[in-house]
C-alpha atoms as a PDB file:
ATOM      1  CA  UNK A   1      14.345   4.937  10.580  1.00  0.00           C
ATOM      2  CA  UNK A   2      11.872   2.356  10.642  1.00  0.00           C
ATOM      3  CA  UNK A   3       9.034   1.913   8.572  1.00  0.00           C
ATOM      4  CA  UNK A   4       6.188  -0.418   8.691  1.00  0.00           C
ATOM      5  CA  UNK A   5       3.677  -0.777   5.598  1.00  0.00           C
ATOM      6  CA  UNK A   6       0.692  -2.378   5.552  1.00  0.00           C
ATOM      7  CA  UNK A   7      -0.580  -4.316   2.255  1.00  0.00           C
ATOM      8  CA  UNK A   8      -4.059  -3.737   0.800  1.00  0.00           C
ATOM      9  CA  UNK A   9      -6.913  -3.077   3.529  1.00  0.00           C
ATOM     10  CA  UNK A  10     -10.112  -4.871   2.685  1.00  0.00           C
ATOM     11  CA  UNK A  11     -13.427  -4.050   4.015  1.00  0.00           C
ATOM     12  CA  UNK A  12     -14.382  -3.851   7.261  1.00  0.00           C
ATOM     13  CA  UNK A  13     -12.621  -7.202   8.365  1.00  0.00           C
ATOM     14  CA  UNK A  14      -9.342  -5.535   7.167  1.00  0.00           C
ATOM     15  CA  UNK A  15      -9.563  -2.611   9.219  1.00  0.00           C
ATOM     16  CA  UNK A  16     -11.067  -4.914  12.135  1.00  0.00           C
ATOM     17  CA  UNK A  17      -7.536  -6.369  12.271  1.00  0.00           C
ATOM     18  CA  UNK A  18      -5.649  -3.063  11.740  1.00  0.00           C
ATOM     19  CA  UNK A  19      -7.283  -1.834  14.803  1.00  0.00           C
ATOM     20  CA  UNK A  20      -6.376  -4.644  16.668  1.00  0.00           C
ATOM     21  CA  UNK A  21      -3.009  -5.246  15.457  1.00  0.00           C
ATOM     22  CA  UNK A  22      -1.025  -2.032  15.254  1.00  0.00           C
ATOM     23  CA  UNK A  23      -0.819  -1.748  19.025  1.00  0.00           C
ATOM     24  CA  UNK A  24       1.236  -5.161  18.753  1.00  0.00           C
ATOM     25  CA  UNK A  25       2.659  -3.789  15.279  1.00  0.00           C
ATOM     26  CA  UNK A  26       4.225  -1.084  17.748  1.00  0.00           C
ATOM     27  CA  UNK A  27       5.176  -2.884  20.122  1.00  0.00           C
ATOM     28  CA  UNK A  28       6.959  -5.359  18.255  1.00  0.00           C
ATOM     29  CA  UNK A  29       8.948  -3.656  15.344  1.00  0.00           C
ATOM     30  CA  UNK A  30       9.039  -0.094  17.094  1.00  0.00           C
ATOM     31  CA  UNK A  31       8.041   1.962  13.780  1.00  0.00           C
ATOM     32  CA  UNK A  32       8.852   5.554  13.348  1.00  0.00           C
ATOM     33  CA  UNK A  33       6.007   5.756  10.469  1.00  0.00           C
ATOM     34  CA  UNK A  34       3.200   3.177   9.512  1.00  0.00           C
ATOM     35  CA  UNK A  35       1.461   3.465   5.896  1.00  0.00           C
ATOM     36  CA  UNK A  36      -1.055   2.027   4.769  1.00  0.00           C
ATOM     37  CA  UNK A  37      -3.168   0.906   1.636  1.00  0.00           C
ATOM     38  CA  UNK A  38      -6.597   2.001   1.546  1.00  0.00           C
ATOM     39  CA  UNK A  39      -7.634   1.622  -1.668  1.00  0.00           C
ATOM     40  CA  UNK A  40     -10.028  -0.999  -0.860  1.00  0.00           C
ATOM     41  CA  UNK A  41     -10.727   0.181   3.015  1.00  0.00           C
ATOM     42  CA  UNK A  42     -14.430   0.800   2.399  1.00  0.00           C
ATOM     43  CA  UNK A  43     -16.936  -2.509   1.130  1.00  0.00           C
ATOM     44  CA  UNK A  44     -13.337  -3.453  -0.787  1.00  0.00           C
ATOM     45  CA  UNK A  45     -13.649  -0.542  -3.057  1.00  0.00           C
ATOM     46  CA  UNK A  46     -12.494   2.979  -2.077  1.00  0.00           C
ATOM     47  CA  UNK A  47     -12.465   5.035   0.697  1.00  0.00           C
ATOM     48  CA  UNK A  48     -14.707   7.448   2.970  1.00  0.00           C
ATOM     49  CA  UNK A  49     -13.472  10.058   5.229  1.00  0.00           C
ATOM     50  CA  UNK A  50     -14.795   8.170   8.416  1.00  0.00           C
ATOM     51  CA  UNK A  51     -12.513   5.658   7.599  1.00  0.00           C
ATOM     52  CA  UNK A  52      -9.478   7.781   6.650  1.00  0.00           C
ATOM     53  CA  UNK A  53     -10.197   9.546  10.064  1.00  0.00           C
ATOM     54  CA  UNK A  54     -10.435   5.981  12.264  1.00  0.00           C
ATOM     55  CA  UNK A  55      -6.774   4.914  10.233  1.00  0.00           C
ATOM     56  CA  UNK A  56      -4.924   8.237  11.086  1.00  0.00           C
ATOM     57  CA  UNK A  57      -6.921   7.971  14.692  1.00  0.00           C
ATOM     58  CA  UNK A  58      -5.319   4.330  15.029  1.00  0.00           C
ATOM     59  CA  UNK A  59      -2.072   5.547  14.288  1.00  0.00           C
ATOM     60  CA  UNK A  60      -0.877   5.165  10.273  1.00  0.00           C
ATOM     61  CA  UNK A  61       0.543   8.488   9.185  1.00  0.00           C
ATOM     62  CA  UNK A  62      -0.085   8.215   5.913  1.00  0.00           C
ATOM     63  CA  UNK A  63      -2.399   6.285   3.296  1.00  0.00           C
ATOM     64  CA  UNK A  64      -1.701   5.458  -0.529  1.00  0.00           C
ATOM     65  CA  UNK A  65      -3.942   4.195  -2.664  1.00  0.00           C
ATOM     66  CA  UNK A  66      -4.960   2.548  -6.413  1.00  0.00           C
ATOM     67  CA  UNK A  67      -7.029   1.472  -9.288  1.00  0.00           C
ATOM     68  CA  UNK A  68     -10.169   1.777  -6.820  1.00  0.00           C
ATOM     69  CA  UNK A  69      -9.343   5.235  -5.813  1.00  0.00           C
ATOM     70  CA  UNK A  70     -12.684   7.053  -7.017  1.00  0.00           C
ATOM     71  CA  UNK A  71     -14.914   3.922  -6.690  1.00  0.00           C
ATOM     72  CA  UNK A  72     -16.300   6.138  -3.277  1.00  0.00           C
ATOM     73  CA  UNK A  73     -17.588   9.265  -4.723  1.00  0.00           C
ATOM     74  CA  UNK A  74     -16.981  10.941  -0.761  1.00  0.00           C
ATOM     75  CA  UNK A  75     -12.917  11.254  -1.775  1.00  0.00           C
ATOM     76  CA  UNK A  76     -13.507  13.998  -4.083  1.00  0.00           C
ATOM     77  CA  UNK A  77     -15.100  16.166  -1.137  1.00  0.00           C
ATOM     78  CA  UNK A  78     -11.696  15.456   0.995  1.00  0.00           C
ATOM     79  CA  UNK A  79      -8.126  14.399  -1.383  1.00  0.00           C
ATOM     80  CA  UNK A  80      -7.318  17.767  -1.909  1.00  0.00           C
ATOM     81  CA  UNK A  81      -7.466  18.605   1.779  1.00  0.00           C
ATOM     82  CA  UNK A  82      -5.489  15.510   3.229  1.00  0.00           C
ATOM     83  CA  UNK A  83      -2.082  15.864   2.727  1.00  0.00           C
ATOM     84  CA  UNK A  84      -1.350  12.603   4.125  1.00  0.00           C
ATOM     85  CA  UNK A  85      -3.293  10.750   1.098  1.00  0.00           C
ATOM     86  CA  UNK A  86      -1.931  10.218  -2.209  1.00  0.00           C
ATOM     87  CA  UNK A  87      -3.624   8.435  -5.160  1.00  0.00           C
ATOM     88  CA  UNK A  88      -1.409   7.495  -8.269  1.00  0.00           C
ATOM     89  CA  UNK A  89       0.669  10.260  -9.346  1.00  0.00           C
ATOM     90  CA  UNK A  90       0.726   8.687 -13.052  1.00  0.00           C
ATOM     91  CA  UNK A  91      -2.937   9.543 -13.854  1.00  0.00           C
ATOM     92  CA  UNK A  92      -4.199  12.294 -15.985  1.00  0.00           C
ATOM     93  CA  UNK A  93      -3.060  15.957 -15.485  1.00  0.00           C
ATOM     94  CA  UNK A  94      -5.589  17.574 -12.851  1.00  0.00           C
ATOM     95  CA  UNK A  95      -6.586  15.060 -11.335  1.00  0.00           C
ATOM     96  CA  UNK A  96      -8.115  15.570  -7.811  1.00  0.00           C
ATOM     97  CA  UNK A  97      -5.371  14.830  -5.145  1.00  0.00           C
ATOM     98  CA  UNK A  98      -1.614  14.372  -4.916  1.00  0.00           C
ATOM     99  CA  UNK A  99       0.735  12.006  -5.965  1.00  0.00           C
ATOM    100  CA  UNK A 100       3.344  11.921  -3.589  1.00  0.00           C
ATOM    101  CA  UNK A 101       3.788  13.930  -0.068  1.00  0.00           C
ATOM    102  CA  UNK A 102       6.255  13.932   2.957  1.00  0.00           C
ATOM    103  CA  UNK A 103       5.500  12.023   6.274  1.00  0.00           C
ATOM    104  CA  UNK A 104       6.672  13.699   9.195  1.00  0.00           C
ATOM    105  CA  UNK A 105       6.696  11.896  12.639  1.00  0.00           C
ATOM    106  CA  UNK A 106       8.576  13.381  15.448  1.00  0.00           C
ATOM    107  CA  UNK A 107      11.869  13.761  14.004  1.00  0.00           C
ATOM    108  CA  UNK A 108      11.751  11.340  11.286  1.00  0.00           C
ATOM    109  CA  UNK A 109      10.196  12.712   7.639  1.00  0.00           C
ATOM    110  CA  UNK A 110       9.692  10.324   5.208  1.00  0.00           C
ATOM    111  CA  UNK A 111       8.590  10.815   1.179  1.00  0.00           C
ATOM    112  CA  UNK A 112       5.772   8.875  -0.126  1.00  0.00           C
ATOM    113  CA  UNK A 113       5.095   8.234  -3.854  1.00  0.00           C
ATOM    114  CA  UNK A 114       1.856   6.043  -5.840  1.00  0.00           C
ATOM    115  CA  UNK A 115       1.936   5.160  -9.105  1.00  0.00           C
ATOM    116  CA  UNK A 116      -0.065   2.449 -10.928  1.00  0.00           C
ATOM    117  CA  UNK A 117       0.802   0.364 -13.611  1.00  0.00           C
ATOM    118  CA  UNK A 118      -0.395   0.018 -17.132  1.00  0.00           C
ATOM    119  CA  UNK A 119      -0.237  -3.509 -17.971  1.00  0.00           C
ATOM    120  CA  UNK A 120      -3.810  -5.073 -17.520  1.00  0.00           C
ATOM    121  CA  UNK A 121      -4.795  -1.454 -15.805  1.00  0.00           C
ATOM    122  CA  UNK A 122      -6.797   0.913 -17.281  1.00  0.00           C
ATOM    123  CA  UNK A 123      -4.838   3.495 -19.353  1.00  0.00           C
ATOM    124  CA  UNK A 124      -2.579   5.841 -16.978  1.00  0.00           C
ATOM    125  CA  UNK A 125       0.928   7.852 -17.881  1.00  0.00           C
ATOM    126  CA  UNK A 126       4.132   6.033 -17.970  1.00  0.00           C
ATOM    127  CA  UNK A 127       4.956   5.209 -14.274  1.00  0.00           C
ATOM    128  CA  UNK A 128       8.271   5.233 -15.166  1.00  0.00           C
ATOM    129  CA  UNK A 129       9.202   8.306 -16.132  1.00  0.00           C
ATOM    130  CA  UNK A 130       6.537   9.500 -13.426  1.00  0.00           C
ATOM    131  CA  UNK A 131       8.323   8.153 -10.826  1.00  0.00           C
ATOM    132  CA  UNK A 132      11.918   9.625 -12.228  1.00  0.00           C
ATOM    133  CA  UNK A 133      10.603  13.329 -12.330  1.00  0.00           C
ATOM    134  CA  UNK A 134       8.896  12.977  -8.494  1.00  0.00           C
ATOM    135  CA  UNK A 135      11.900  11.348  -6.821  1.00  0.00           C
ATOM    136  CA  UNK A 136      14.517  13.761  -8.978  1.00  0.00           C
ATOM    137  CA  UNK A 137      12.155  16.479  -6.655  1.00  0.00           C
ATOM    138  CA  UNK A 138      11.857  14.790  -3.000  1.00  0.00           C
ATOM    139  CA  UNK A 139      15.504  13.621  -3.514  1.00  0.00           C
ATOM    140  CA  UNK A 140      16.609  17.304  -2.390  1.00  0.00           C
ATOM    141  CA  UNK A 141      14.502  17.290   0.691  1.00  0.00           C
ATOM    142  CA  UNK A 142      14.981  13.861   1.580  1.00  0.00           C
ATOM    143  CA  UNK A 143      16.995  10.451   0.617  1.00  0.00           C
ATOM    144  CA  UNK A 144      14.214   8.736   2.573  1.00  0.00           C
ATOM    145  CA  UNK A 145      11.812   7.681  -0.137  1.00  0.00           C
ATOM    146  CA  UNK A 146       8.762   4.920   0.118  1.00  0.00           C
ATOM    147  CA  UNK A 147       6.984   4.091  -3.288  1.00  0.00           C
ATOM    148  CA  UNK A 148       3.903   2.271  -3.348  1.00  0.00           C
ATOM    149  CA  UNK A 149       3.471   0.616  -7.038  1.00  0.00           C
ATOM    150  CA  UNK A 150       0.385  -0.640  -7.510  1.00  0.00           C
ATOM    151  CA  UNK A 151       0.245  -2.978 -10.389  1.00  0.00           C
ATOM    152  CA  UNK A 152      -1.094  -5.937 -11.936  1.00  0.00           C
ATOM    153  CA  UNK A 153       2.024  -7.753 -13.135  1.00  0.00           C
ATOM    154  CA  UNK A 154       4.959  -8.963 -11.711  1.00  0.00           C
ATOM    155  CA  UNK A 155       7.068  -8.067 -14.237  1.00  0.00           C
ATOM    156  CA  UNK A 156       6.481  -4.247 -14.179  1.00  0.00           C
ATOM    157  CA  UNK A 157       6.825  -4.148 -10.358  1.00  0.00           C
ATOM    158  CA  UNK A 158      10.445  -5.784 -11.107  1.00  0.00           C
ATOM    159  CA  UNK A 159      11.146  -3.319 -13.364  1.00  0.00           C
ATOM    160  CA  UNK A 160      10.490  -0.449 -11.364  1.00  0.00           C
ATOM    161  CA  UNK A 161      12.462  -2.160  -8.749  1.00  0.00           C
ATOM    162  CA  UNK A 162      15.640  -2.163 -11.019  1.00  0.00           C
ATOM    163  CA  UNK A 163      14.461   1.100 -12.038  1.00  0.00           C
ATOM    164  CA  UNK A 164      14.396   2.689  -8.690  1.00  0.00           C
ATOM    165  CA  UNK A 165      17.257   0.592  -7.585  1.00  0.00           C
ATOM    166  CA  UNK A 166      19.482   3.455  -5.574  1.00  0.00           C
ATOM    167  CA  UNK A 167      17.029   5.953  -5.461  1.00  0.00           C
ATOM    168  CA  UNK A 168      14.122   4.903  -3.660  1.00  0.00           C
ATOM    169  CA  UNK A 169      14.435   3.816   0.045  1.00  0.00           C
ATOM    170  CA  UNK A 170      11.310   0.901  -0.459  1.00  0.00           C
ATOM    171  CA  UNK A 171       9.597  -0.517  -3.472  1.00  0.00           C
ATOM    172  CA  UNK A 172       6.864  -2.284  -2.623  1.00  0.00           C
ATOM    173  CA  UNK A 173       3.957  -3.888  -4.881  1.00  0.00           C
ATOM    174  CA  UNK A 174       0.462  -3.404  -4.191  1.00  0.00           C
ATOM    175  CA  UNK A 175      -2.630  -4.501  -5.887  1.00  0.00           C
ATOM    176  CA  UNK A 176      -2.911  -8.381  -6.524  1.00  0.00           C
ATOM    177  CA  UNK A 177      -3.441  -9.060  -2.316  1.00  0.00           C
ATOM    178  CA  UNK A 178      -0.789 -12.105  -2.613  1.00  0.00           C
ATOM    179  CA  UNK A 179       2.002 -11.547  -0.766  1.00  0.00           C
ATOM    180  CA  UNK A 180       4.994 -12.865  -3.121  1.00  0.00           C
ATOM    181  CA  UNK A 181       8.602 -14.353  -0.900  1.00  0.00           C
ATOM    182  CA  UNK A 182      10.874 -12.326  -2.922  1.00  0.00           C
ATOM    183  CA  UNK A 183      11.501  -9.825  -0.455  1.00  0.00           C
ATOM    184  CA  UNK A 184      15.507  -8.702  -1.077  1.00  0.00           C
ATOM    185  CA  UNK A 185      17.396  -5.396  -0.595  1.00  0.00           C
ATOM    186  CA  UNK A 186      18.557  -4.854  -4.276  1.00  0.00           C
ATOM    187  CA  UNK A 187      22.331  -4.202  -4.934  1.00  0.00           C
ATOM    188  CA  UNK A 188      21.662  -0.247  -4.799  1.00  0.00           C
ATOM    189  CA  UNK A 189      20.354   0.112  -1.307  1.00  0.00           C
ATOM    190  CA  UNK A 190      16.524  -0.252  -2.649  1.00  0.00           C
ATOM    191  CA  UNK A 191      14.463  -2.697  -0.369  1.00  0.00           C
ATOM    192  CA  UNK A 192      12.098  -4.667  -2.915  1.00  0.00           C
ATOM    193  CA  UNK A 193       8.692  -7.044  -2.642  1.00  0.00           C
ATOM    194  CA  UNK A 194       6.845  -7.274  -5.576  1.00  0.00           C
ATOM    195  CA  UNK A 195       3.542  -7.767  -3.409  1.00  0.00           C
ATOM    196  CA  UNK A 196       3.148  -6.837  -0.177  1.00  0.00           C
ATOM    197  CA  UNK A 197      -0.634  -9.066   0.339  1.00  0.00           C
ATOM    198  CA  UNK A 198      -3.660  -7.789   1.445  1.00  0.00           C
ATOM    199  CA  UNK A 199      -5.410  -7.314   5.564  1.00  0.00           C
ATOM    200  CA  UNK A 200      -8.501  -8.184   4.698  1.00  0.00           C
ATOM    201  CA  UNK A 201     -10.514 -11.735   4.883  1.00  0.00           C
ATOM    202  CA  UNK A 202      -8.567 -14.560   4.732  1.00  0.00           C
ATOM    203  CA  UNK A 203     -10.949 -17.335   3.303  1.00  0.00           C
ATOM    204  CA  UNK A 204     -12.503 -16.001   0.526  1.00  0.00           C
ATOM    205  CA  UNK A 205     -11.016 -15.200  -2.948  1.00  0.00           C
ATOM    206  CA  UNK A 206      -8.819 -11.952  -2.875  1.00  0.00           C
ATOM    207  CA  UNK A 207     -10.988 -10.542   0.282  1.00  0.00           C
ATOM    208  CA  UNK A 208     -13.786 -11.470  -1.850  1.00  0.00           C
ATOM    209  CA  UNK A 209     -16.699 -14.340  -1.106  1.00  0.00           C
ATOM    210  CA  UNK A 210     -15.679 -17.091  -2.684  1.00  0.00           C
ATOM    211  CA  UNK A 211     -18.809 -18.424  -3.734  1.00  0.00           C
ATOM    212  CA  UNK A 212     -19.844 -15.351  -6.267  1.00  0.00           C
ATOM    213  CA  UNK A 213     -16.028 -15.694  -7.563  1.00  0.00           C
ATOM    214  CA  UNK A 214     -16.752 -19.118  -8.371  1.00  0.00           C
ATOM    215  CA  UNK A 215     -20.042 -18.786  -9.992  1.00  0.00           C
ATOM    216  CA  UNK A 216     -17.934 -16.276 -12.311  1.00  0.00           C
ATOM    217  CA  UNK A 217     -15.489 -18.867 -13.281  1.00  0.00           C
ATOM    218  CA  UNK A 218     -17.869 -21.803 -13.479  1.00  0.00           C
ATOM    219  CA  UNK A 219     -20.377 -19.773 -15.477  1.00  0.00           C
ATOM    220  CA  UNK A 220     -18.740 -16.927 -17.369  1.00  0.00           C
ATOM    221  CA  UNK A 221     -21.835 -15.212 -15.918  1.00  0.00           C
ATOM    222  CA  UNK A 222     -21.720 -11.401 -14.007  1.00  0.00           C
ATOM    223  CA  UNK A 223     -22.282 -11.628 -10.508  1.00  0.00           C
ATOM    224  CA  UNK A 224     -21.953  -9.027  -7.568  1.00  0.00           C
ATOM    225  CA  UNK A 225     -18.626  -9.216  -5.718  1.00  0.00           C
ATOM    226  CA  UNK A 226     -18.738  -8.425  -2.056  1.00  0.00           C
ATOM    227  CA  UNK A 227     -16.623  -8.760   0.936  1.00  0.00           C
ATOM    228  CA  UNK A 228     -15.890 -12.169   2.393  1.00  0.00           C
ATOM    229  CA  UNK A 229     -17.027 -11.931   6.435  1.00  0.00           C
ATOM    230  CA  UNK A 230     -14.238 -14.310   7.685  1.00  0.00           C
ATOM    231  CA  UNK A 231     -11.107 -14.567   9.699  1.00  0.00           C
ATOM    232  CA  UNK A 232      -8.490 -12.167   8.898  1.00  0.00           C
ATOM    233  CA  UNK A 233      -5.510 -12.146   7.474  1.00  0.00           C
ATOM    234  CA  UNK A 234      -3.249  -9.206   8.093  1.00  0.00           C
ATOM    235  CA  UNK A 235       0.095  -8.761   5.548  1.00  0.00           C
ATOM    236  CA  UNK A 236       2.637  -6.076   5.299  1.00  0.00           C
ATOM    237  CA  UNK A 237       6.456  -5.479   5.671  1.00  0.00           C
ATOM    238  CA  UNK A 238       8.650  -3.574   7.976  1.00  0.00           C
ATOM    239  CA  UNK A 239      11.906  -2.115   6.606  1.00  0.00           C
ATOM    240  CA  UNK A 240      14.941  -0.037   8.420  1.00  0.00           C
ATOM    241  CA  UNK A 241      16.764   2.577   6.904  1.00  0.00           C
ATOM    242  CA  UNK A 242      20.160   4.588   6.939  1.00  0.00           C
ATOM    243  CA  UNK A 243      18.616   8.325   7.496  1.00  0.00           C
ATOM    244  CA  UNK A 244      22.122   9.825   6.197  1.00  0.00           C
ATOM    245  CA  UNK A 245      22.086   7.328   2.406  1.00  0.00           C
ATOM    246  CA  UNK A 246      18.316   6.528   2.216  1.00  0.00           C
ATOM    247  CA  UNK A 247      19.484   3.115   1.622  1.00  0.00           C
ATOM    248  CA  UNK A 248      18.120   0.204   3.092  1.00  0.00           C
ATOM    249  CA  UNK A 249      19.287  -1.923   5.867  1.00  0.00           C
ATOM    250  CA  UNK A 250      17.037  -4.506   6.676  1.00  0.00           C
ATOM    251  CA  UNK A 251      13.335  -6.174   5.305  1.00  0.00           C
ATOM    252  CA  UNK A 252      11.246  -7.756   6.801  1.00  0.00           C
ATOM    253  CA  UNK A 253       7.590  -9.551   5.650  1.00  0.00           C
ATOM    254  CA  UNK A 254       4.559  -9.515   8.080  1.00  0.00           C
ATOM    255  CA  UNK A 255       1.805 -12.225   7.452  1.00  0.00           C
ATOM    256  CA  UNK A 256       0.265 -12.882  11.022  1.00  0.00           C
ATOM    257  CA  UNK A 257      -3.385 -14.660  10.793  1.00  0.00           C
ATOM    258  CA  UNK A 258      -6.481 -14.305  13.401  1.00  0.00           C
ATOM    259  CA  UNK A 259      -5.737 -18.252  14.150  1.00  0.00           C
ATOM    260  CA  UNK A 260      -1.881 -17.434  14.631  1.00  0.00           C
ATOM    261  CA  UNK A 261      -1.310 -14.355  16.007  1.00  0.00           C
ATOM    262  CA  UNK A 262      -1.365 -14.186  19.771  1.00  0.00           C
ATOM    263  CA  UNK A 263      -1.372 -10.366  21.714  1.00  0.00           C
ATOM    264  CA  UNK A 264       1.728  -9.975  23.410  1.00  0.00           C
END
């Protein structure tokens, strides 16, 4: 199985270049399933249904998502309806939505599983032992297991890494829109990137303008944050897996650039 995830979408200019990329994304790395982060889909912060609709339309099967999850008050009127969305499955009991959920594309089902961290986050449950009870329950259905850990620092992506090392198919980092080179297929089988980086604008700070980013810094002052309008940046991985162990085989980054890439 092959599986292609894209890293953070950012505002408008990030789903600009999803639109126009995955038809290359396709074509090149011939994905079974494509997911996506769409925490920050909509003005950088949340997401709407019109946009969860144009993704699935475009062709990711399934979205996960992060710290910016309710920031768009229009989720709560469709989470617990789309099964193909999942928000972090550490926050508080009863919380709209789900944390994990099965992919199914043609033949080829794949388990997907958020959790956020809690160092520099607001306060959540223990990822950790969140993410041992939800993959001792996919496990039995399948050994093909994506999670999506959305976190601030390095070091508690690692961890889960080492924690998930053998059980998970994927661990990939979400969150800080940087993608980091340590891409590696741990000794277990477990494919690992702390960050997977952001599609979203390329020139500003994190997606957003640089110039209110800078007053912040240079002034200790608020300021608005909002969506950079520049070239685009799109970042991601694409990783192939043994169907029968739910290890890993192969990883691969993806960091293509509106001034590099060229349609094939």
């Amino acid at each position: 199985m092959k599986v292609v995830f894209i890293g953070d979408i950012v505002g408008n200019v990030g789903r600009d270049a999803v639109k126009r990329l995955l038809p290359w994304i396709k074509d090149k790395y011939q994905p079974h399933i494509i997911i996506a982060n769409g925490e920050n889909a909509a003005g950088g912060r949340g997401i709407n249904a019109s946009i969860t609709r144009d993704l699935f339309d475009w062709g990711v099967h399934g979205i996960t998502m992060g710290n910016h999850t309710w920031d768009n008050r229009e989720i709560f009127e469709f989470i617990d309806d789309e099964k193909r969305m999942i928000r972090p499955a550490n926050l508080a009991p009863g919380t709209p939505g789900r944390g994990y959920t099965y992919i199914k594309a043609g033949s080829k089902e794949l388990a997907i599983v958020n959790l956020i961290g809690r160092t520099f986050l607001p306060p959540s449950e223990c990822p950790f032992r969140a993410a041992d009870e939800i993959l001792e329950e996919v496990r039995k259905k399948t050994k093909c297991v994506l999670v999506d850990f959305h976190a601030e620092a390095t070091s508690e992506k690692i961890a889960m890494g080492w924690h998930l090392d053998g059980r998970a198919s994927l661990v990939v980092g979400t969150h800080t829109h940087v993608q980091t080179n340590d891409d590696r297929i741990l000794p277990g089988g477990t494919a690992y990137l702390t960050d997977a980086g952001m599609t979203g604008p390329r020139d500003g700070v994190l997606g957003m303008e640089k110039e209110n980013v800078l007053y912040k810094f240079l002034t200790g002052l608020p300021t608005r944050f909002q969506v950079a309008d520049t070239k685009w940046i799109l970042s991601g991985l694409c990783v192939e897996i043994d169907e029968t162990t739910g290890k890993a085989t192969k990883i691969q980054k993806i960091r293509v650039d509106e001034d590099t890439w060229i349609a094939e």
